[in-house]
N, C-alpha and C. Protein backbone atom coordinates (compact mmCIF):
# COMPACT_ATOMS: atom_id res chain seq x y z
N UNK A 1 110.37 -0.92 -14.62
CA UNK A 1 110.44 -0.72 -16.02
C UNK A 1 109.10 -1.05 -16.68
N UNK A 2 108.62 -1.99 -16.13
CA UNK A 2 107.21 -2.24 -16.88
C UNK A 2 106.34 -1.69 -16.64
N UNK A 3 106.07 -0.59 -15.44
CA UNK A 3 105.50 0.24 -15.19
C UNK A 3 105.41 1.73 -16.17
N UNK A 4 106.52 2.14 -16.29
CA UNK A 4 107.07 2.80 -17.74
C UNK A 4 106.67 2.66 -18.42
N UNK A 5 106.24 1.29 -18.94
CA UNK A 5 106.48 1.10 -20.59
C UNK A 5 104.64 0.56 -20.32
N UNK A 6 104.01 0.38 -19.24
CA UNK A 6 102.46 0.46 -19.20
C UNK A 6 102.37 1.89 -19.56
N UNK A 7 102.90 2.77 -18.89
CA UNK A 7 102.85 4.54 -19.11
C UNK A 7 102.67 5.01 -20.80
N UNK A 8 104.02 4.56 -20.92
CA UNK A 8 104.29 4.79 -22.29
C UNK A 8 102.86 4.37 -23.07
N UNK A 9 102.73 2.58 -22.93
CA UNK A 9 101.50 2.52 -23.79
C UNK A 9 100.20 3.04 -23.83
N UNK A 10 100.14 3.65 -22.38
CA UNK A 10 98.47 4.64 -22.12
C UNK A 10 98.51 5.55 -22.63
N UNK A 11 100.35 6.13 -22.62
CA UNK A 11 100.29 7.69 -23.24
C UNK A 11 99.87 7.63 -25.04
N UNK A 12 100.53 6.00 -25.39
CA UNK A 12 100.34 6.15 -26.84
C UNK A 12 99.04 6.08 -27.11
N UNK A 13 98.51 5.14 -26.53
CA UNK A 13 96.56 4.65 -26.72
C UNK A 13 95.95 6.05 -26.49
N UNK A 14 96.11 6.75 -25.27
CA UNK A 14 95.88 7.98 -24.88
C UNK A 14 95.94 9.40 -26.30
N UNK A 15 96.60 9.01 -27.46
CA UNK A 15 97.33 9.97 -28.21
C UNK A 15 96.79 9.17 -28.90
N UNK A 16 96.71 8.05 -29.73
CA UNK A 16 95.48 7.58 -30.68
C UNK A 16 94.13 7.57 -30.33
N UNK A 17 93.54 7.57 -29.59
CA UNK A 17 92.30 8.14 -29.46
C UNK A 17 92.06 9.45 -29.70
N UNK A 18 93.20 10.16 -29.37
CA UNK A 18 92.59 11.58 -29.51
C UNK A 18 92.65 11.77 -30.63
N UNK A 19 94.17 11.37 -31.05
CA UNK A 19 94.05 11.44 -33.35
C UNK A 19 92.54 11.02 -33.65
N UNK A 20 91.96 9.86 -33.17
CA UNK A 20 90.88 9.42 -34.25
C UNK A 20 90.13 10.39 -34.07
N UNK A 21 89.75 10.57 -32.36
CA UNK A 21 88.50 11.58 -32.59
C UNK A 21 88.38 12.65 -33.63
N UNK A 22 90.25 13.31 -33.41
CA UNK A 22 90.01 14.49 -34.56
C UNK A 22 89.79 14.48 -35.60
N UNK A 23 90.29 13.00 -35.70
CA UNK A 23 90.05 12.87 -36.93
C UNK A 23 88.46 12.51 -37.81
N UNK A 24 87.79 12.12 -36.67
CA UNK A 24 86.75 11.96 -36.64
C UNK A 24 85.57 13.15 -36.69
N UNK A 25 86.15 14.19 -35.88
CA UNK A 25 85.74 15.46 -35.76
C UNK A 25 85.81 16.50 -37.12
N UNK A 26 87.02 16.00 -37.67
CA UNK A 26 87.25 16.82 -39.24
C UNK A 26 86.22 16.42 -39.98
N UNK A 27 85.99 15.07 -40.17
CA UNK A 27 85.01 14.48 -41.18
C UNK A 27 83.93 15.18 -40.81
N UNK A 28 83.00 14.75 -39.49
CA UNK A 28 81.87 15.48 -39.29
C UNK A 28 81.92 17.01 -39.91
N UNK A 29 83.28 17.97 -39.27
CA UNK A 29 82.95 18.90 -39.81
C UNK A 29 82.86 19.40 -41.76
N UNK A 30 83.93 18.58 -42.18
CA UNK A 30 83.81 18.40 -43.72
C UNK A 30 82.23 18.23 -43.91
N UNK A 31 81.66 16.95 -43.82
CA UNK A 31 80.13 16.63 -43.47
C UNK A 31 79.47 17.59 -43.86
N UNK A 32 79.34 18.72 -42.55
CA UNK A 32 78.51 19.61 -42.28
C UNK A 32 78.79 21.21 -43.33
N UNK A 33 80.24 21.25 -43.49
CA UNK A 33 80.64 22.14 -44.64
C UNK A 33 79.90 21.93 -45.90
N UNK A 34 79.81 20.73 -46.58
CA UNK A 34 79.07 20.45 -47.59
C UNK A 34 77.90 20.56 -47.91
N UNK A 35 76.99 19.83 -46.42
CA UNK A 35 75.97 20.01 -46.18
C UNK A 35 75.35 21.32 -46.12
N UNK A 36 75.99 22.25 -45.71
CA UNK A 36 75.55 23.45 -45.99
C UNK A 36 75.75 24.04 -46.87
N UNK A 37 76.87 23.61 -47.74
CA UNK A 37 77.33 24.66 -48.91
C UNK A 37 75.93 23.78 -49.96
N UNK A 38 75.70 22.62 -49.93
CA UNK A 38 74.55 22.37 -50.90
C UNK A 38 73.38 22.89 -50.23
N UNK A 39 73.11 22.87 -49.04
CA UNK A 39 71.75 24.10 -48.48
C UNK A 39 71.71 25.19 -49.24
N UNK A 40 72.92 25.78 -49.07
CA UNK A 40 72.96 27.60 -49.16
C UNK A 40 72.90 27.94 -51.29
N UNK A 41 73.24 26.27 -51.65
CA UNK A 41 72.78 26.37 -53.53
C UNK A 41 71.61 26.53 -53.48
N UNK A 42 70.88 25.36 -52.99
CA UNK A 42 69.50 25.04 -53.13
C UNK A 42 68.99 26.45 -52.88
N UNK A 43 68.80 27.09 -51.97
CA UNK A 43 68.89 28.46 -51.29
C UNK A 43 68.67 29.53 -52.49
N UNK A 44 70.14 29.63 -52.58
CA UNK A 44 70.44 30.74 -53.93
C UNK A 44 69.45 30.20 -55.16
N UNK A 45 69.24 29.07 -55.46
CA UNK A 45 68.51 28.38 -56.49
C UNK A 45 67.36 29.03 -56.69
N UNK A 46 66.45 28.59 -55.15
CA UNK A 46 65.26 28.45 -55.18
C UNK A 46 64.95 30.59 -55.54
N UNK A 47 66.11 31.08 -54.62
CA UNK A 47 65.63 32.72 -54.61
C UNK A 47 66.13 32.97 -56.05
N UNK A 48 66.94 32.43 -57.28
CA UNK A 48 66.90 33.05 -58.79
C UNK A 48 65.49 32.64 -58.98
N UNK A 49 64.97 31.33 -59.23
CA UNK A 49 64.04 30.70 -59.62
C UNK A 49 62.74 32.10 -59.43
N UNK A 50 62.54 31.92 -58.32
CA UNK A 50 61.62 33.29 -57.59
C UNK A 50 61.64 34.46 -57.92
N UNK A 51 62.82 35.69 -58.70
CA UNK A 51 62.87 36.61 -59.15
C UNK A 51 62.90 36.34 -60.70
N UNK A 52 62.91 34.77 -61.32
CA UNK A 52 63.00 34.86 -62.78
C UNK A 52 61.17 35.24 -63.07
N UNK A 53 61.09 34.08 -62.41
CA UNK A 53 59.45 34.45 -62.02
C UNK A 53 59.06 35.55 -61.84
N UNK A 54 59.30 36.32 -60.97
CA UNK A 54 58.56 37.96 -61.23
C UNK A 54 59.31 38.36 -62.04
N UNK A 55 60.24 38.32 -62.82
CA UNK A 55 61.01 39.35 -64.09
C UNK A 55 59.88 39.02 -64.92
N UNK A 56 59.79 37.33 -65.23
CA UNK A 56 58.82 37.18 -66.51
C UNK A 56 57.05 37.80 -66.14
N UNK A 57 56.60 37.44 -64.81
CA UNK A 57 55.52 38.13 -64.46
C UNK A 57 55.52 39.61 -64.87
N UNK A 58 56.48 40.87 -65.02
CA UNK A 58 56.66 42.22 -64.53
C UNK A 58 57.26 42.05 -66.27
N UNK A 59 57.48 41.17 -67.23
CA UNK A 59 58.11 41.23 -68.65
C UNK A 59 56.29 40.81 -69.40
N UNK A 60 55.74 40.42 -68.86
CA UNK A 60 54.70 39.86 -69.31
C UNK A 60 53.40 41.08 -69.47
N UNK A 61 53.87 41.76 -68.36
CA UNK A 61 52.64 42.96 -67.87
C UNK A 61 53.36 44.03 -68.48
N UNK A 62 54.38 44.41 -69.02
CA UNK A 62 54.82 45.58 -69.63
C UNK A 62 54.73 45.07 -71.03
N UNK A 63 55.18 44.08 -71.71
CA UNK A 63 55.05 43.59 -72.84
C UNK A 63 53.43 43.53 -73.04
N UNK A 64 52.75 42.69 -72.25
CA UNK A 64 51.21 43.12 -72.89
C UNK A 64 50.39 44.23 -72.86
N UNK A 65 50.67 44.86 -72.71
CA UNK A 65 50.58 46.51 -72.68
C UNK A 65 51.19 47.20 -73.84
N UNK A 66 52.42 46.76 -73.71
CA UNK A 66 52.92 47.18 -75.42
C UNK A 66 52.53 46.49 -76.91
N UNK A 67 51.72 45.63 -76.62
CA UNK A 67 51.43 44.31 -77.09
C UNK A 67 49.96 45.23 -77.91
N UNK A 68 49.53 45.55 -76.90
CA UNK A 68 47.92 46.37 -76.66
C UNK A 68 48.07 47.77 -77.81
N UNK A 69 49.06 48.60 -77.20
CA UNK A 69 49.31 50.12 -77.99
C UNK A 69 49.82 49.39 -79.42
N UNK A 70 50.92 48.03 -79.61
CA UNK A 70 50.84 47.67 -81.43
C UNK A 70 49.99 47.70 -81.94
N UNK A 71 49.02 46.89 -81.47
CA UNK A 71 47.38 46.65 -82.26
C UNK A 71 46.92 48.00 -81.94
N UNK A 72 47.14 48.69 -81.59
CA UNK A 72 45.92 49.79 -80.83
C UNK A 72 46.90 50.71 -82.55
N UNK A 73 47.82 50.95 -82.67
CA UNK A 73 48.68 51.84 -83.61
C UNK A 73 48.77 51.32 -84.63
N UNK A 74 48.66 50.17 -85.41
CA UNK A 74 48.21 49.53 -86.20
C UNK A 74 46.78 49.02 -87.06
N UNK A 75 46.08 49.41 -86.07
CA UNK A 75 44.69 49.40 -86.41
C UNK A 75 44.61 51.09 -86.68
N UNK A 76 44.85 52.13 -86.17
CA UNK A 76 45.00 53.43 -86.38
C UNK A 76 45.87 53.44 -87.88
N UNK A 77 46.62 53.00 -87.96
CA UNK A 77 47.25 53.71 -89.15
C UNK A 77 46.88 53.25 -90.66
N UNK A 78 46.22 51.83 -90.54
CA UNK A 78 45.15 51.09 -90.97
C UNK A 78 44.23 52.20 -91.56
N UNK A 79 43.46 52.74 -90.58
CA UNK A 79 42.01 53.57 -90.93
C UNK A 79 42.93 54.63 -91.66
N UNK A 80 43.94 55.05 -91.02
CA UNK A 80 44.40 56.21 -91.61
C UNK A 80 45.02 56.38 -93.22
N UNK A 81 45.37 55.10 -93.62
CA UNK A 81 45.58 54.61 -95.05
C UNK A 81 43.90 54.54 -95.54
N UNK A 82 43.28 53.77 -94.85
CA UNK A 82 41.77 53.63 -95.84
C UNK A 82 41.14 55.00 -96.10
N UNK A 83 41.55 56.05 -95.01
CA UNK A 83 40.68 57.41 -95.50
C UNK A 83 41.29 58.36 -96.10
N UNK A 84 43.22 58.25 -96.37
CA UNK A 84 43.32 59.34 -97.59
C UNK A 84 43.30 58.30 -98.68
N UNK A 85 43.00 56.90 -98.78
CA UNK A 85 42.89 56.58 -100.41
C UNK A 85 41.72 56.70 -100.90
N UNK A 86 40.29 56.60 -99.77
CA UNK A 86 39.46 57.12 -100.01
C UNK A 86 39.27 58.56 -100.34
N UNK A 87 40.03 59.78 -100.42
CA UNK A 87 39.80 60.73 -100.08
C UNK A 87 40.32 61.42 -101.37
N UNK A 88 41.25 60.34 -101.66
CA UNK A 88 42.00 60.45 -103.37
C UNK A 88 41.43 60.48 -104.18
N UNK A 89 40.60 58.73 -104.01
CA UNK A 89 39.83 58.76 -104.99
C UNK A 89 38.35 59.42 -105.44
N UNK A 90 38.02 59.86 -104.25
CA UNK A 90 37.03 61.33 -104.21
C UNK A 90 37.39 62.57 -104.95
N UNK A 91 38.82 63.11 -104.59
CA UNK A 91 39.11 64.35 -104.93
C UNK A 91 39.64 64.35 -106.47
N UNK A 92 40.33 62.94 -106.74
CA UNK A 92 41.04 63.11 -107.69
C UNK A 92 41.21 63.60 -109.08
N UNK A 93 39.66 63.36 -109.30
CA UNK A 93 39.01 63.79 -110.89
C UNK A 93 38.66 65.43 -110.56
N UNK A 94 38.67 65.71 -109.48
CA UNK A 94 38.20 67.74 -109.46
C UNK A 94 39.91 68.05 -109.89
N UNK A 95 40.61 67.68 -109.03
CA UNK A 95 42.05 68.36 -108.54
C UNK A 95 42.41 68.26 -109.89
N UNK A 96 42.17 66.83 -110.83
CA UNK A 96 43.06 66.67 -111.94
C UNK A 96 42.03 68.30 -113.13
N UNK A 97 41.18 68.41 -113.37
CA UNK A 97 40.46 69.52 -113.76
C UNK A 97 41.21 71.05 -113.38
N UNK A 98 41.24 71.01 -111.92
CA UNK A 98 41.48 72.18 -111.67
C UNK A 98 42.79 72.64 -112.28
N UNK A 99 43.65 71.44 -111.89
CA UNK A 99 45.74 72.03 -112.62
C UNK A 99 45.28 71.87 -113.98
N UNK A 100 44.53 71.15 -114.47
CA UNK A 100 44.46 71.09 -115.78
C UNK A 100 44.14 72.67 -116.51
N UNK A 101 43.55 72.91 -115.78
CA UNK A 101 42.55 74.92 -116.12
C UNK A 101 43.84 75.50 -116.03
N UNK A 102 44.35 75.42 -114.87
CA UNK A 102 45.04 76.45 -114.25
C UNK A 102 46.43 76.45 -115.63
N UNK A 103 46.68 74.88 -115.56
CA UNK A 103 48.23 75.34 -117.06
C UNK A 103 47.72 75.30 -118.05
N UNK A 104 46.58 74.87 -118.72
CA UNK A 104 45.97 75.43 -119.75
C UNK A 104 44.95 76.43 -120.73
N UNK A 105 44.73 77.23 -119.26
CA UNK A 105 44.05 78.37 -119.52
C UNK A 105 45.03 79.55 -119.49
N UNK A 106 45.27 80.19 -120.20
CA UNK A 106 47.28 81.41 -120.28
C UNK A 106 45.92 82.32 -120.60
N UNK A 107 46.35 83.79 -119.34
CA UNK A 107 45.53 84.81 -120.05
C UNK A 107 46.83 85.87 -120.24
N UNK A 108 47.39 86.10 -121.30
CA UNK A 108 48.96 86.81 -121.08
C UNK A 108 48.28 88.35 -120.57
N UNK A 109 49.14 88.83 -119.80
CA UNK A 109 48.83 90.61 -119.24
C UNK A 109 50.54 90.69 -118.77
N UNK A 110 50.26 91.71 -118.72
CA UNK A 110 51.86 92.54 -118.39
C UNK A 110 51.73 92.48 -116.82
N UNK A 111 52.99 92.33 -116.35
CA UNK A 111 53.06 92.31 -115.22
C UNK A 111 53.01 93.72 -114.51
N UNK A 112 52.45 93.91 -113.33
CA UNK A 112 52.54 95.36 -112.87
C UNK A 112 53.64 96.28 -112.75
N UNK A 113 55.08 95.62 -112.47
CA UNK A 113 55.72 96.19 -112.17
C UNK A 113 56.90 96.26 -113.36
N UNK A 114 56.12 96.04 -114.19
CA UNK A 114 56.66 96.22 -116.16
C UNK A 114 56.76 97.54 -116.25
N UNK A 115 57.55 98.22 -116.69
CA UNK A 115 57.72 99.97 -116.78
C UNK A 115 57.85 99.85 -118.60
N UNK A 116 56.83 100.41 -119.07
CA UNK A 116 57.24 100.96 -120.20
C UNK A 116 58.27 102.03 -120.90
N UNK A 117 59.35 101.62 -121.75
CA UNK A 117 60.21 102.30 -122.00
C UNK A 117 59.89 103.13 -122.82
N UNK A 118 59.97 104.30 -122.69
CA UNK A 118 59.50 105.50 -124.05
C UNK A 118 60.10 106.12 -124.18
């Protein structure tokens, strides 16, 4: 009987060791689950970080370029205001003369295609 019940207790010691290991084995693997799931952030992190960077590099080089044609179209439309107000105030005293002639000079004539009634 005591041979048995030595059995029995190897089989139980035998069957708690193996629980701990697994249990031991879960943790490690929990462990290593984590451990990698914070790798594979850092990871994803570092590769947004890296394409925000070239968006703003590739936002920076199209924007200063557009940056370039504002001033470049702004300075143009600039000159283009300074030379018809210049161009006003050049013309302005003929042009005002000329409509002036034109509605106040009336030479009355019959129109050509006036048919005299007789």
């Amino acid at each position: 009987m005591t041979s048995q019940s030595q059995g029995i207790q190897q089989l139980l010691q035998a069957e708690k060791r193996a629980k701990d290991k697994l249990e031991e084995a879960k943790k490690r693997k929990g462990k290593r689950l984590k451990q990698a799931k914070e790798e594979a952030t850092a990871e994803v992190e570092h590769y947004r970080l890296q394409r925000e960077k070239e968006f703003r590099n590739k936002q920076t080089n199209v924007m200063g370029s557009q940056g370039n044609f504002s001033a470049k179209i702004e300075e143009q439309t600039t000159e283009t205001i300074r030379n018809l107000t210049s161009s006003y105030h050049r013309n302005m005293e003929s042009m005002m003369k000329k409509l002036l002639n034109t509605i106040c000079d009336i030479s009355p004539e019959i129109h050509p295609n006036f048919r005299h009634a007789v």
